[in-house]
Protein backbone atom coordinates (compact mmCIF):
# COMPACT_ATOMS: atom_id res chain seq x y z
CA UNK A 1 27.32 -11.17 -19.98
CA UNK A 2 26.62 -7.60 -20.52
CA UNK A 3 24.20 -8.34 -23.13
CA UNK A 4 21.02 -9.82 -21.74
CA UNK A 5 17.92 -10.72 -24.05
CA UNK A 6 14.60 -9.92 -22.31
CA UNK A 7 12.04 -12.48 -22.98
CA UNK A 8 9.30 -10.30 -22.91
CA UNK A 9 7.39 -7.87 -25.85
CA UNK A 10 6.00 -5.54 -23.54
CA UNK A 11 8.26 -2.03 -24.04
CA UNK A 12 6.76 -0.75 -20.81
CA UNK A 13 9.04 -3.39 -18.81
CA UNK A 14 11.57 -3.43 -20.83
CA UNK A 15 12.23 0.82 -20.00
CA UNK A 16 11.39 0.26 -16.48
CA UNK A 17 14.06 -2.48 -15.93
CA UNK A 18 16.56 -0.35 -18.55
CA UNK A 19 15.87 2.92 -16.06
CA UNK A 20 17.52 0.28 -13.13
CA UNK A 21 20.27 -1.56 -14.85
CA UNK A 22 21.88 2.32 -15.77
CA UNK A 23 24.77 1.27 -17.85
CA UNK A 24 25.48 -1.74 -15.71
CA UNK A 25 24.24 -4.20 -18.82
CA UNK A 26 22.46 -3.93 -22.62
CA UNK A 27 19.06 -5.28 -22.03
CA UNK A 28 17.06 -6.03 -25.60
CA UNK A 29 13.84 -7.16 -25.80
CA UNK A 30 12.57 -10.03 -27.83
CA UNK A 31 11.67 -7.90 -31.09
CA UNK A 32 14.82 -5.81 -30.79
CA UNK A 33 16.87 -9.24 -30.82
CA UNK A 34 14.60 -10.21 -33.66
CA UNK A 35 12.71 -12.60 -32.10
CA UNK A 36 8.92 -12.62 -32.71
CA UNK A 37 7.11 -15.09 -30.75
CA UNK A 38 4.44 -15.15 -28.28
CA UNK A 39 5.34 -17.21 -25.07
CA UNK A 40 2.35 -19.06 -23.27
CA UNK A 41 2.30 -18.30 -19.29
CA UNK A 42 0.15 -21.62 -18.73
CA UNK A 43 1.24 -22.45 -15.36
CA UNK A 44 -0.36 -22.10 -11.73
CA UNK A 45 3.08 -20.47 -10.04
CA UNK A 46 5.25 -17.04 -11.54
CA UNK A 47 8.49 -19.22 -11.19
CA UNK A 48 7.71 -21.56 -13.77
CA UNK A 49 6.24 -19.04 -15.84
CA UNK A 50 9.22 -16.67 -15.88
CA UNK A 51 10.95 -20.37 -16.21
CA UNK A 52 9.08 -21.36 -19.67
CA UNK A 53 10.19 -17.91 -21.13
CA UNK A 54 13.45 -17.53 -20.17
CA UNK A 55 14.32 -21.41 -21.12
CA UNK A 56 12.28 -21.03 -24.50
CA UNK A 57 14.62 -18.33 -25.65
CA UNK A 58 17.86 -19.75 -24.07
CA UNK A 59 16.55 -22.99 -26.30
CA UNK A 60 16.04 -20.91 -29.57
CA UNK A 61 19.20 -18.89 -29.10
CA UNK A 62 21.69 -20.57 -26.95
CA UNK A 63 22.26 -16.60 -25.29
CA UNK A 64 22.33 -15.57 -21.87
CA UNK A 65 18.56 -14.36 -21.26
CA UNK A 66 16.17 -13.57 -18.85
CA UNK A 67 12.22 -13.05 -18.23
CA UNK A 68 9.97 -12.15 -15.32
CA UNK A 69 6.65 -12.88 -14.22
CA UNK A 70 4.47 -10.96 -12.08
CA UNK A 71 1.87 -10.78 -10.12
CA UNK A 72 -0.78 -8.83 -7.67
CA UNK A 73 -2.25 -10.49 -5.33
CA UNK A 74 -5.07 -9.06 -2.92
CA UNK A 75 -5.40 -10.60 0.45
CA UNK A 76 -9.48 -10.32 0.57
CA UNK A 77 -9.44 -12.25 -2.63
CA UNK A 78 -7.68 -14.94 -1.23
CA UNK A 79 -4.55 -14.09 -3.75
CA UNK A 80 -6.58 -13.21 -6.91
CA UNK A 81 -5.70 -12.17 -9.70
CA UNK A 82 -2.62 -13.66 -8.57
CA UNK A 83 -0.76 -15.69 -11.19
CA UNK A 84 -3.40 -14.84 -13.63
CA UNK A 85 -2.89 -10.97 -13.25
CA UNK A 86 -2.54 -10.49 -16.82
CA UNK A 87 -5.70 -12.15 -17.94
CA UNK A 88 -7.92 -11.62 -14.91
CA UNK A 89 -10.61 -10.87 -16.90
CA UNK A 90 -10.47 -13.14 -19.84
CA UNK A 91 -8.73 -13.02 -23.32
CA UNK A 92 -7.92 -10.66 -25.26
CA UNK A 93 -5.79 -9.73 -22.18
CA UNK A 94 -7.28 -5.58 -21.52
CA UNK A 95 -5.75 -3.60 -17.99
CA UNK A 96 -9.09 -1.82 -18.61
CA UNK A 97 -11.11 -5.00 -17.98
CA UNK A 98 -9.08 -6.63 -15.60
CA UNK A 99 -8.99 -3.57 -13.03
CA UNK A 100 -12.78 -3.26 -13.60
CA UNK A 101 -13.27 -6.71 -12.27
CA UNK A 102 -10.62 -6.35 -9.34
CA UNK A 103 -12.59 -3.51 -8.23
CA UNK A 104 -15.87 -5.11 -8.60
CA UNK A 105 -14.79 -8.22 -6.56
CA UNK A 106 -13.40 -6.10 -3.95
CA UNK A 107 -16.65 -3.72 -3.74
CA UNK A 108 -17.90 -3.08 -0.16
CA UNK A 109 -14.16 -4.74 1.18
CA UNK A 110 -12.62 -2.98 4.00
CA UNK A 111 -9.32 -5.38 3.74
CA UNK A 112 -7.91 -3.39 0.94
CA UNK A 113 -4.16 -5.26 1.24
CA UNK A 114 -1.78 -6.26 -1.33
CA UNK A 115 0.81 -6.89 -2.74
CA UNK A 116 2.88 -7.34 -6.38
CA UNK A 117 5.63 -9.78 -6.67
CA UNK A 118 8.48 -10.33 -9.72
CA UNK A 119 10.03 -13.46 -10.29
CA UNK A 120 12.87 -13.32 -12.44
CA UNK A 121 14.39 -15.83 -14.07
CA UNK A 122 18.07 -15.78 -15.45
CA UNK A 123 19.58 -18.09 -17.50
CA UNK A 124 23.95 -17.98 -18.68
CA UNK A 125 25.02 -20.94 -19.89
CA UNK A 126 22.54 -23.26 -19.26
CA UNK A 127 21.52 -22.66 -15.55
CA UNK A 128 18.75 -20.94 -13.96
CA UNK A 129 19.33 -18.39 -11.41
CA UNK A 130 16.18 -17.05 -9.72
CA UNK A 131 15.39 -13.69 -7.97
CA UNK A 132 12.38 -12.19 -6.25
CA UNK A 133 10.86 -8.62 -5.17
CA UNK A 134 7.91 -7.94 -3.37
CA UNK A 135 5.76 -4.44 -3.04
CA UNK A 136 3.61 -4.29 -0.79
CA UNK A 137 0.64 -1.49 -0.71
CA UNK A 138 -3.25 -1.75 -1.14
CA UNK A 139 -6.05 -1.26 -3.87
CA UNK A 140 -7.78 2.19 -3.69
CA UNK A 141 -11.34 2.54 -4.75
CA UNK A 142 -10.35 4.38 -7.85
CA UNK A 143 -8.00 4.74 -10.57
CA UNK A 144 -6.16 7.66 -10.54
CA UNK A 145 -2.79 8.67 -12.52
CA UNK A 146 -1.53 8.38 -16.16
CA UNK A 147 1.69 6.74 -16.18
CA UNK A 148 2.17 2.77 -15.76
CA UNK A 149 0.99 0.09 -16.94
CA UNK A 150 -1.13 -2.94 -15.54
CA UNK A 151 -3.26 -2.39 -12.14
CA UNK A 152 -0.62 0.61 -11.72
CA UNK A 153 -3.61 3.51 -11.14
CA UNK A 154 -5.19 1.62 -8.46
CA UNK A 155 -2.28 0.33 -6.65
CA UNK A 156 -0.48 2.72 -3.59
CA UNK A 157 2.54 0.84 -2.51
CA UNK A 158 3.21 1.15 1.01
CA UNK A 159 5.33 4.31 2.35
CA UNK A 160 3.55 6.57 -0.24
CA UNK A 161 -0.13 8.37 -0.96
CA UNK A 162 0.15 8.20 -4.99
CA UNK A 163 -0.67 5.21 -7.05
CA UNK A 164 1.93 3.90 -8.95
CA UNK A 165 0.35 5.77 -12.09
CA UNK A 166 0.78 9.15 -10.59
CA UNK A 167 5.08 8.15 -10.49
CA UNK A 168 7.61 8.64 -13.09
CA UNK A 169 9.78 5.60 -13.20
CA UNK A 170 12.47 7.32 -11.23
CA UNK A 171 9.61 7.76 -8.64
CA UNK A 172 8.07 4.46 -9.01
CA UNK A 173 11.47 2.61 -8.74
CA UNK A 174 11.90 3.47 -5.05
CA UNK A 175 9.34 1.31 -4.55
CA UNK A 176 8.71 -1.41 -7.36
CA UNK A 177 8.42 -5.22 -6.84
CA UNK A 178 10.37 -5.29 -10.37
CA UNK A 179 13.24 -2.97 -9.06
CA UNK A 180 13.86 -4.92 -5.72
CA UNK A 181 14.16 -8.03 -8.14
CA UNK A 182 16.31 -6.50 -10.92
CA UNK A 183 18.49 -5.79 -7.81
CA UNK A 184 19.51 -9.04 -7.02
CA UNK A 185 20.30 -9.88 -10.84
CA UNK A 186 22.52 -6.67 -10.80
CA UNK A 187 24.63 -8.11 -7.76
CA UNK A 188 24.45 -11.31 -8.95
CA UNK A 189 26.19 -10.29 -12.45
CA UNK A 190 28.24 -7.90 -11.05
CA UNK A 191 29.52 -11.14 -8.59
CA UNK A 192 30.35 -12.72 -12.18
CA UNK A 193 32.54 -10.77 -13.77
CA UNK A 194 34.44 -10.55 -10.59
């Protein structure tokens, strides 16, 4: 159990969940466990999202494995981009475009509220184990930072005045949707090996 594949090819969440599990567990990503596929994310919810990737590789390798999905969804959008954070603006999938069109649709919007939320799922041994974290913040007017990834330089989370691209990941983890998540997998391994 202390070697988890990550069903994900995105580096930038594979470091930020390796700066969280410490030296709990080994977390690999899909190409570093020499896997190179591209997993569709066609459903309406995160769960069965994070679901169809973490089963897909627990199908191709029989290994314990997880995957996430997330999300930011903007109360004056009625939940957009929601589920559909990645693509919000269309395919090829661009955090340039998509943050452009979040903060055209919320132009002139004094309800500035959101909120990201991870769904991981976990599967050992042929059962899924599911666990959730939730930032909340709001969507400033501008982007502003380097660091991050995703809506990260236009997203404050609540309890701070930097967006989550003006944070190193030590910073950022205090506070992150994926952290509170990663969390509950930590306790729920640890709870294993007991």
């Amino acid at each position: 159990m202390n070697n988890l594949i990550f069903a994900t090819n995105n580096q930038h969440k594979v470091d930020e969940i390796n700066s969280v599990l410490g030296n709990y567990f080994q977390v690999k990503s899909l190409a570093q466990a020499g896997i190179f596929i591209d997993i569709p994310e066609p459903h309406d919810t995160l769960e069965k999202n994070a679901f169809e990737k973490s089963n897909t590789i627990y199908q191709l390798t029989r290994q314990n494995c997880f995957s996430e999905d997330t999300g930011l969804f903007v109360d004056a959008l009625q939940g957009e981009p929601g589920v559909k954070s990645a693509r919000y603006a269309g395919e090829p999938s661009s955090n340039i475009a998509n943050i452009e069109k979040l903060l055209l649709n919320l132009k002139n919007q004094s309800n500035r509220k959101a909120r990201f939320r991870t769904i991981l799922s976990l599967i050992t041994d042929g059962h899924e184990y599911v666990f959730e974290g939730i930032c909340e913040g709001k969507i400033i007017e501008a982007q502003t930072g380097k660091n991050g990834f995703g809506y990260d330089a236009i997203f404050v989370p609540e309890g701070s005045n930097k967006s989550f691209a003006e944070m190193d990941l030590k910073e950022k983890s205090l506070f992150s949707h994926r952290k509170k998540a990663v969390a509950k997998l930590i306790d729920f391994l640890k709870n294993q090996k007991k």
